[in-house]
Protein backbone atom coordinates (compact mmCIF):
# COMPACT_ATOMS: atom_id res chain seq x y z
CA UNK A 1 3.31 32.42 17.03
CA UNK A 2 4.41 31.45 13.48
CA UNK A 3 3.29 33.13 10.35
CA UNK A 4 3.53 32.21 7.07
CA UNK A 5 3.22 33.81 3.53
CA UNK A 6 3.62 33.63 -0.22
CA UNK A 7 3.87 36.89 -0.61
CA UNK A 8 4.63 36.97 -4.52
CA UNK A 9 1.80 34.52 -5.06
CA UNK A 10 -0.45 37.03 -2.98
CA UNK A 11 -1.16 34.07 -0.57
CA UNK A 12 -1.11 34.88 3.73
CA UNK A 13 -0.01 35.77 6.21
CA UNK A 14 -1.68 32.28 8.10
CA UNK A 15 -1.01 31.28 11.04
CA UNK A 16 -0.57 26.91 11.21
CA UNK A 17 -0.25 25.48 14.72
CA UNK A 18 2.06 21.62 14.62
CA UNK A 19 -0.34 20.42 17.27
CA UNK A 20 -3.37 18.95 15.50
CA UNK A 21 -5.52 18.16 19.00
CA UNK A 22 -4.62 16.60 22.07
CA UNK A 23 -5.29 13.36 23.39
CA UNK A 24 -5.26 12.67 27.41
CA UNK A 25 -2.94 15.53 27.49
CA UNK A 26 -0.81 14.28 24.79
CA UNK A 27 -0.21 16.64 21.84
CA UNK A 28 -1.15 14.85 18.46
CA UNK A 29 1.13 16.72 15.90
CA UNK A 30 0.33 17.70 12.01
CA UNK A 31 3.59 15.85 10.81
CA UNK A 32 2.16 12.67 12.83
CA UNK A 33 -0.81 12.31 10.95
CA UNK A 34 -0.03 13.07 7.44
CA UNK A 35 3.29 10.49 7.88
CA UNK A 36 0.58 8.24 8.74
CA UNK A 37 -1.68 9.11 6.15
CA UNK A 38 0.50 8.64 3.41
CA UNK A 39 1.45 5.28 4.56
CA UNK A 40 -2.13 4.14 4.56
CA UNK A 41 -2.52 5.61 0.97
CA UNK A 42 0.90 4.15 -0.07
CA UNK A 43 -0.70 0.21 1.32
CA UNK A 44 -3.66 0.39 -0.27
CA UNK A 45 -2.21 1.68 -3.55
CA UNK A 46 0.33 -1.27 -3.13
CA UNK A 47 -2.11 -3.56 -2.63
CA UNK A 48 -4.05 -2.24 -6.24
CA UNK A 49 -1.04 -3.08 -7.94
CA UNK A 50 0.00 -6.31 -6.48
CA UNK A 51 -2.99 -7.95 -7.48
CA UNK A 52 -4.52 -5.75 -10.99
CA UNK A 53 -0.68 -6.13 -12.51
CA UNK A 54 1.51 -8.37 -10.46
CA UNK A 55 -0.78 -11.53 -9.61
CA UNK A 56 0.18 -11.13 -6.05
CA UNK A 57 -1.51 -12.17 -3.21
CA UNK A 58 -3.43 -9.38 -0.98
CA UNK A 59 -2.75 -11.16 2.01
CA UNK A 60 0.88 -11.19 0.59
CA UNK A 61 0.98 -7.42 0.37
CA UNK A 62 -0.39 -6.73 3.79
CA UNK A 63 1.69 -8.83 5.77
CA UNK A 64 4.75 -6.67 3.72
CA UNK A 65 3.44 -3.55 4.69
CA UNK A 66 3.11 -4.37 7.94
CA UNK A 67 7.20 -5.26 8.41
CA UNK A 68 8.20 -2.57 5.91
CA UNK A 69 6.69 0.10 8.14
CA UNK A 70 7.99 -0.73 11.46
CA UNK A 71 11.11 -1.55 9.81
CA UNK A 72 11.32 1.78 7.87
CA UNK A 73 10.29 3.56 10.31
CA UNK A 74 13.66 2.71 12.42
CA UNK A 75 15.20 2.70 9.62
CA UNK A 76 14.70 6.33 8.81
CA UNK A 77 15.14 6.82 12.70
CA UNK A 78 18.54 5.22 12.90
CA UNK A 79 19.73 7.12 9.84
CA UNK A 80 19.19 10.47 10.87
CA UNK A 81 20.48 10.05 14.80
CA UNK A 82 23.57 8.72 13.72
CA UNK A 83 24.17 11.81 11.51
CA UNK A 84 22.98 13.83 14.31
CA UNK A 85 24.50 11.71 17.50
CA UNK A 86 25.53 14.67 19.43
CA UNK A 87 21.67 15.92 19.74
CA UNK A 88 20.47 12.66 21.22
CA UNK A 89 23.62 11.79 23.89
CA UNK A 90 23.13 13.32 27.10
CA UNK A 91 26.62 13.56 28.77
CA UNK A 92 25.68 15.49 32.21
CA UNK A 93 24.61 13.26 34.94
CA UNK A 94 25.64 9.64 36.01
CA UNK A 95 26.29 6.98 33.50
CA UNK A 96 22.95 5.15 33.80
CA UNK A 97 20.89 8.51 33.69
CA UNK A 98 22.83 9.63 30.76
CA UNK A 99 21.82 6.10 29.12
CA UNK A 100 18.46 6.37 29.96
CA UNK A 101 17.88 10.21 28.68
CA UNK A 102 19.68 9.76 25.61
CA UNK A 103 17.50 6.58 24.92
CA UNK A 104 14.34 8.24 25.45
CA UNK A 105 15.51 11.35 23.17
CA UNK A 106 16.20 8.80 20.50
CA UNK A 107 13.20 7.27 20.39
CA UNK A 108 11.14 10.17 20.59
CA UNK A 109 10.41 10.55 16.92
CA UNK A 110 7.51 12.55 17.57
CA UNK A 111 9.41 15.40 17.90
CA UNK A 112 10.66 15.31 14.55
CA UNK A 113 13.88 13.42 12.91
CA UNK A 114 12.87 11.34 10.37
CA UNK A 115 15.55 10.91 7.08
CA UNK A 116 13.81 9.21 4.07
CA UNK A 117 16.50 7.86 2.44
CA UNK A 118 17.17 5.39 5.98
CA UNK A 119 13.46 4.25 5.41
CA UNK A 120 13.60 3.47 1.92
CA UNK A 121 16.69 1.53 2.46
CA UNK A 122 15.06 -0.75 5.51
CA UNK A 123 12.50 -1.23 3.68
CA UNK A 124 14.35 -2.54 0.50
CA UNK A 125 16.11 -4.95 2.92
CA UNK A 126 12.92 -5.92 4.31
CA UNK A 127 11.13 -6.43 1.04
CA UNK A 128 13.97 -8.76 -0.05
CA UNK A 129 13.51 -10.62 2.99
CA UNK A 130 10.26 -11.20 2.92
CA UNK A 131 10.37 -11.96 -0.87
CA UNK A 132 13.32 -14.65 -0.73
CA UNK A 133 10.64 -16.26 2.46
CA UNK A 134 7.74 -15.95 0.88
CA UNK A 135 10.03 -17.37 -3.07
CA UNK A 136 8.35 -14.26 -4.57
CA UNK A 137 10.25 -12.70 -7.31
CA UNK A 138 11.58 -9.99 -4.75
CA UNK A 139 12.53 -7.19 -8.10
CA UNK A 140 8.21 -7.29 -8.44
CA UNK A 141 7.87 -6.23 -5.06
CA UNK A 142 10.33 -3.71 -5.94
CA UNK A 143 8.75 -2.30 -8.67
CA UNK A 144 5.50 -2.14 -6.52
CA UNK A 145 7.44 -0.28 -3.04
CA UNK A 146 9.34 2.17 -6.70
CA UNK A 147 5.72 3.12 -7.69
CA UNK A 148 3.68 3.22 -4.67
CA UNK A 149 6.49 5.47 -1.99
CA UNK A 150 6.87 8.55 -3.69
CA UNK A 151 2.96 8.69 -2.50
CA UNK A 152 4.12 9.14 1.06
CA UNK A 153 6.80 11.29 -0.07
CA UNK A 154 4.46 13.47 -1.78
CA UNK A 155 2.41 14.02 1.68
CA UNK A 156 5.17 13.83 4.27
CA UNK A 157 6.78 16.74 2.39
CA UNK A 158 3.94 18.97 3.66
CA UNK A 159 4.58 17.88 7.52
CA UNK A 160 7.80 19.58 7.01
CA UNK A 161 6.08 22.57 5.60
CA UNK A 162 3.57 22.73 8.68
CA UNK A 163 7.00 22.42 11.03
CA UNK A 164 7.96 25.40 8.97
CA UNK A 165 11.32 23.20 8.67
CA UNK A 166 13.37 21.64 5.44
CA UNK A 167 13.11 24.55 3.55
CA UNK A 168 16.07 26.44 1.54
CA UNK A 169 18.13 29.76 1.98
CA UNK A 170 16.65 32.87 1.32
CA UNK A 171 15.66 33.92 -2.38
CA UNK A 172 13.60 37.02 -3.89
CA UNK A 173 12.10 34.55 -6.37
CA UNK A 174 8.08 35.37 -7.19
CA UNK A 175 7.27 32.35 -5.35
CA UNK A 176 9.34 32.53 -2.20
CA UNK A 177 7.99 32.06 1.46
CA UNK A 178 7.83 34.09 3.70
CA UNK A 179 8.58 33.16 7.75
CA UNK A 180 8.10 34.64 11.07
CA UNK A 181 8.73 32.80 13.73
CA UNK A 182 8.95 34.97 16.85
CA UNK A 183 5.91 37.11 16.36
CA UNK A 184 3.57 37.21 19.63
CA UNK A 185 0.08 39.53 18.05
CA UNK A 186 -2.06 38.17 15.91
CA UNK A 187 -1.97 38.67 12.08
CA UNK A 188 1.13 40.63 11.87
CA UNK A 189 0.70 43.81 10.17
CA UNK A 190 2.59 44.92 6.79
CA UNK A 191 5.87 46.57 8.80
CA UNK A 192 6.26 43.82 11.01
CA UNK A 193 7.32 41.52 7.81
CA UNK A 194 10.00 43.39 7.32
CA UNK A 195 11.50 41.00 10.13
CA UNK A 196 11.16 38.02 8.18
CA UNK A 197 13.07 35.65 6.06
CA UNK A 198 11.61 34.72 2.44
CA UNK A 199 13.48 31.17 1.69
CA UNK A 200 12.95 28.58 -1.15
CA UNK A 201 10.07 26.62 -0.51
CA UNK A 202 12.57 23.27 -1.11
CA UNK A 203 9.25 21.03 0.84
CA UNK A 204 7.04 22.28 -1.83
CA UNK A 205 10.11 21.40 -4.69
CA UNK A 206 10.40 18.00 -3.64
CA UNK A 207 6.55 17.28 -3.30
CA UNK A 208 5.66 18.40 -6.63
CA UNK A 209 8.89 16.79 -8.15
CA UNK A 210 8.00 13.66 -6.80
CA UNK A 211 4.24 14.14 -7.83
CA UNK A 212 5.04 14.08 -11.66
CA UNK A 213 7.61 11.03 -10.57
CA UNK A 214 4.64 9.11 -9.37
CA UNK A 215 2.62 10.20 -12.00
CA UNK A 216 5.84 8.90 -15.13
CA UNK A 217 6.34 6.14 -13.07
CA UNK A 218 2.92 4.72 -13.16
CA UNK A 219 2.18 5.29 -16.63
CA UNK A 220 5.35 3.27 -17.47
CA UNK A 221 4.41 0.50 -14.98
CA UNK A 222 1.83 -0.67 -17.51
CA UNK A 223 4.10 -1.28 -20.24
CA UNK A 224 7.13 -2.19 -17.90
CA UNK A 225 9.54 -4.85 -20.13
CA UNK A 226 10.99 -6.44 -17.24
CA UNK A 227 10.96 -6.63 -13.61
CA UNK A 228 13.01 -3.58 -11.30
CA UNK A 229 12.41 -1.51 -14.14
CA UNK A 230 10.06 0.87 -12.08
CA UNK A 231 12.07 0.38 -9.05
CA UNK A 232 15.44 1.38 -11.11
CA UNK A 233 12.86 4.50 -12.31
CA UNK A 234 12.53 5.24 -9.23
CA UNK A 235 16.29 5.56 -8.00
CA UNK A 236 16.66 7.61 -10.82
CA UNK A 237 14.02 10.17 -10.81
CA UNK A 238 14.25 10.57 -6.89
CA UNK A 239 17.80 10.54 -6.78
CA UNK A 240 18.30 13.23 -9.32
CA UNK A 241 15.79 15.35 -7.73
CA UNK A 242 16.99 15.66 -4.68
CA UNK A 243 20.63 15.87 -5.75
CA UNK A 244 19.16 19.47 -6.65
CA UNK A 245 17.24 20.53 -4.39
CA UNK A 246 19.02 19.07 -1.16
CA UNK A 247 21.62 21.34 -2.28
CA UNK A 248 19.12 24.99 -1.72
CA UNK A 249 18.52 23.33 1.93
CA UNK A 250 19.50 24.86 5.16
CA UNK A 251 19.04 21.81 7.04
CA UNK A 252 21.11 19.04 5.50
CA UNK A 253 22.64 16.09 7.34
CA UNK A 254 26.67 16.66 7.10
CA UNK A 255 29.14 14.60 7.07
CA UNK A 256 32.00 17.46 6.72
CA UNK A 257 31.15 19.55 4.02
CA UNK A 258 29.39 16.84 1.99
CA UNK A 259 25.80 16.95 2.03
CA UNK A 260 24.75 13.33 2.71
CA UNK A 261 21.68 13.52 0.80
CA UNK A 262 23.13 15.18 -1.73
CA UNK A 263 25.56 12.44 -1.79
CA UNK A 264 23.03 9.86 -1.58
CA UNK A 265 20.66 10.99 -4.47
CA UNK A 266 23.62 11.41 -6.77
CA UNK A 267 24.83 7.70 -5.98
CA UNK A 268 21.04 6.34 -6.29
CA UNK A 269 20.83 7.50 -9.35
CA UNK A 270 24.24 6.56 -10.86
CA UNK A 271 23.29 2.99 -9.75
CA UNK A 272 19.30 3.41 -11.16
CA UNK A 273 21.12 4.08 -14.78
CA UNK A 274 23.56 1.12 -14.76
CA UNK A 275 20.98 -1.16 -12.77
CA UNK A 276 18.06 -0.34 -15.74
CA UNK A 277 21.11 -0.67 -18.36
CA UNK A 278 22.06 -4.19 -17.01
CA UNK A 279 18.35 -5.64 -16.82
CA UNK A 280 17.52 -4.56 -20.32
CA UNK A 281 20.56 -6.02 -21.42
CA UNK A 282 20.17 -9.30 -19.54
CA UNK A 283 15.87 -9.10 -20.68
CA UNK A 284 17.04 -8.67 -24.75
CA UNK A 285 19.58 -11.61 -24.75
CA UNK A 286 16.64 -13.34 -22.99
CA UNK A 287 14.05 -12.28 -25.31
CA UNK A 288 16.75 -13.13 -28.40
CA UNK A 289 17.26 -16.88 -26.78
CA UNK A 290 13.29 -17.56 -26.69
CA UNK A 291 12.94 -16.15 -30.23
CA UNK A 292 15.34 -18.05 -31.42
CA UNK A 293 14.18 -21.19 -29.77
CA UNK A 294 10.76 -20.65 -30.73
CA UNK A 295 11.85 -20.03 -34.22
CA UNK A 296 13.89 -23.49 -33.89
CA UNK A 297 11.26 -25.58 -32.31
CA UNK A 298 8.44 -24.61 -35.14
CA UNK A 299 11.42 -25.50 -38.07
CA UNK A 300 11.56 -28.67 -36.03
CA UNK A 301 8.12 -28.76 -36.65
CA UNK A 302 7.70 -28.04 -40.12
CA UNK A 303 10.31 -30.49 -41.08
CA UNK A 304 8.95 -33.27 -38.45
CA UNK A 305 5.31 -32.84 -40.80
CA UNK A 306 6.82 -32.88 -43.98
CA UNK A 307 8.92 -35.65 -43.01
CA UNK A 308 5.29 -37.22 -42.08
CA UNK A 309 3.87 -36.23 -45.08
CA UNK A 310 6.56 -37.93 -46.94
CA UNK A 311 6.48 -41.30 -45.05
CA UNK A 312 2.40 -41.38 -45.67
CA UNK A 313 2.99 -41.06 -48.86
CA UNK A 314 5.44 -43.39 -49.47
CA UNK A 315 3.51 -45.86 -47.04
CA UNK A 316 0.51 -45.36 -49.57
CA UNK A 317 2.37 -46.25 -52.85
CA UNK A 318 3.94 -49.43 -50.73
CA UNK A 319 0.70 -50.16 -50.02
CA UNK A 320 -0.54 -49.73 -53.52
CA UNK A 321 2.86 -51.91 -54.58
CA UNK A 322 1.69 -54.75 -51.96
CA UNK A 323 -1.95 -54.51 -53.15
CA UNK A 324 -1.47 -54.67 -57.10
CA UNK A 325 1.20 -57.69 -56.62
CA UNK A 326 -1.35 -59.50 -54.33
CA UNK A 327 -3.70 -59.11 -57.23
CA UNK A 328 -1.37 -60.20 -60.09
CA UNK A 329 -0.49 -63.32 -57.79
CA UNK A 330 -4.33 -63.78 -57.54
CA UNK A 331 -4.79 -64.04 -61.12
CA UNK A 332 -1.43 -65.53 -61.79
CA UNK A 333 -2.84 -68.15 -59.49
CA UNK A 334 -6.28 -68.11 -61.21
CA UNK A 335 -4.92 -68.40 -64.69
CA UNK A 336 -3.09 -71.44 -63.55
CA UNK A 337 -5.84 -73.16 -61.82
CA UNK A 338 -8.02 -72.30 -65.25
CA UNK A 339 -5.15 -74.23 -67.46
CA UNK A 340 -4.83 -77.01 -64.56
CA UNK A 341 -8.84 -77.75 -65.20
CA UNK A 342 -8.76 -77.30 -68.70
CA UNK A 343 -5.94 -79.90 -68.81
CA UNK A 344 -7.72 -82.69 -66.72
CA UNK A 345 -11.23 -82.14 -68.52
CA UNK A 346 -9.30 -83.15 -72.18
CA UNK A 347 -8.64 -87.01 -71.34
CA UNK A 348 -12.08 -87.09 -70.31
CA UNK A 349 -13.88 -86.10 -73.12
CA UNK A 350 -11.68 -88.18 -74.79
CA UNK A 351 -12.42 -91.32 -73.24
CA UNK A 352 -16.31 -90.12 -73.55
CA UNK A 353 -15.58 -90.05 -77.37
CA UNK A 354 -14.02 -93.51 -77.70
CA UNK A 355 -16.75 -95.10 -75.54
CA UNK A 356 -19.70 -94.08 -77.61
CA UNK A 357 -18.36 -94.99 -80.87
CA UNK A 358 -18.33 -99.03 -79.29
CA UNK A 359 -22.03 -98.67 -78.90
């Protein structure tokens, strides 16, 4: 039997079986189901996002999720049995038998051996993928896979603390846990603690670290300036968190005396700082070309009117010119056909004159 306590916090001993119920005499384990659940949540809460604040597609986000789990899934598979190889390679029996058991040990990820940061880099490499297939911006889908994982962070963490595994060395801090693995009664009695180990509760570290990640992140999705910003948010706060706290763990992958997660986090988020600096550099000189061009194309504008305004006005006073000489030419032309009649009436009148005074 394995007890648990919090023994500062005045919480236990409890007792927490792995093996959630069986099915056809298969054993259906805690760790199982909330991995599982905090996929679903992660999907769903992906799918919110892709469509409220992305204009995605649904269908879009589903068909991601879909390749990103499988795909992360082997991912974080892959990642942890090659830093564990000599677990998974059977070496006593005939070639073909030692193939055979050291495939089915490999794939047997029910039995625990999962490493996060192999998932999270499949499924980047899937996302991009299926971004550059689908000609989505692939830094949007990003942003969404930044904000939406630490959810199934956040829950996995607490398989680990049912397996009674990832936790830290052994600490008299107020909030310590207590463990007893090899007790056969039932609720052990005071005494028999004296034969267990209080350790750092590192699952419950990293849960609640990446809880108020989620929580920053998501606020700051809303006013995002440019796209990979969460995502580059998300290297950062994850990567600096468990830098820290991979380094209280008991149970790290190695690779010598480097801590590989350690090593990891640190790296993630050295590259979330320069990656964030980059694309708000790149975003201003962006934002400084359309201002510029906006403020260009409305000078152009104001001069192209009061260019307009000029030629209508000058069009009006040629018009005014062209109308007041047409009028002078009209009486010009009047007077002249006034003088022309007066002239041709005189011998007339004349004539008229000489002819009465014969009668």
């Amino acid at each position: 039997m394995q007890y648990i306590s919090f023994p500062g916090l005045g919480v236990g001993p409890f007792h927490i079986d792995k093996v959630a119920f069986t099915v056809f005499g298969r054993d259906v384990a805690w760790y199982g189901i909330l991995i599982t659940f905090g996929m679903i949540l992660c999907v769903l809460y992906a799918n919110y996002i892709a469509t409220h604040r992305e204009g995605l597609k649904s269908d879009d986000i589903v068909d991601l999720a879909f390749y990103v789990i499988i795909f992360g899934v082997l991912g974080a598979r892959l990642y942890y049995v090659l830093f564990e190889l000599d677990a998974y390679i059977v070496t006593s029996g005939t070639f073909l038998q030692n193939v055979a058991q050291s495939f089915v040990r490999i794939i047997s990820i029910w039995n625990g051996g999962l490493a996060i940061y192999g998932g999270v880099l499949a499924g980047l490499l899937t996302a991009y993928l299926f971004a550059r297939h689908r000609k989505i911006p692939f830094l949007k889908l990003f942003d969404i896979l930044g904000a939406t994982v630490l959810i199934g962070q956040i829950i996995g963490r607490w398989g680990n603390f049912v397996n009674m595994e990832a936790h830290g060395g052994e600490t008299t801090l107020p909030w310590r846990m207590g463990l007893l693995t090899s007790y056969s009664g039932t609720i052990p009695a005071d005494g028999v603690w004296d034969r267990a180990i209080y350790v750092h509760p590192t699952f419950l570290y990293e849960s609640l670290w990446n809880l108020v990640g989620f929580c920053i992140l998501n606020a700051l999705y809303k006013k995002k300036k440019y796209d990979g910003e969460i995502f580059g948010g998300y290297c950062i706060w994850y990567g600096f968190g468990r830098m820290l706290i991979e380094g209280l763990r008991t149970d790290s992958l190695m690779l010598g005396p480097i801590r590989i997660s350690q090593l990891v986090g640190a790296l993630s988020c050295v590259f979330g700082v320069i990656f964030c600096l980059i694309r708000a550099k790149q975003t201003k000189k962006v934002t400084a070309a359309a201002e510029e061009y906006t403020a260009v194309d409305e000078k152009t504008n104001d001069i192209t009117a009061e260019d307009a305004e000029k030629d209508g006005t000058k069009d009006a006073r040629n018009a005014v010119q062209v109308d007041t000489g047409k009028d002078a030419d009209r009486a010009d032309a009047d007077s002249k056909s006034e003088n022309h009649t007066a002239e041709s009436t005189e011998p007339d009148a004349a004539e008229e004159r000489e002819n009465g005074t014969d009668h």
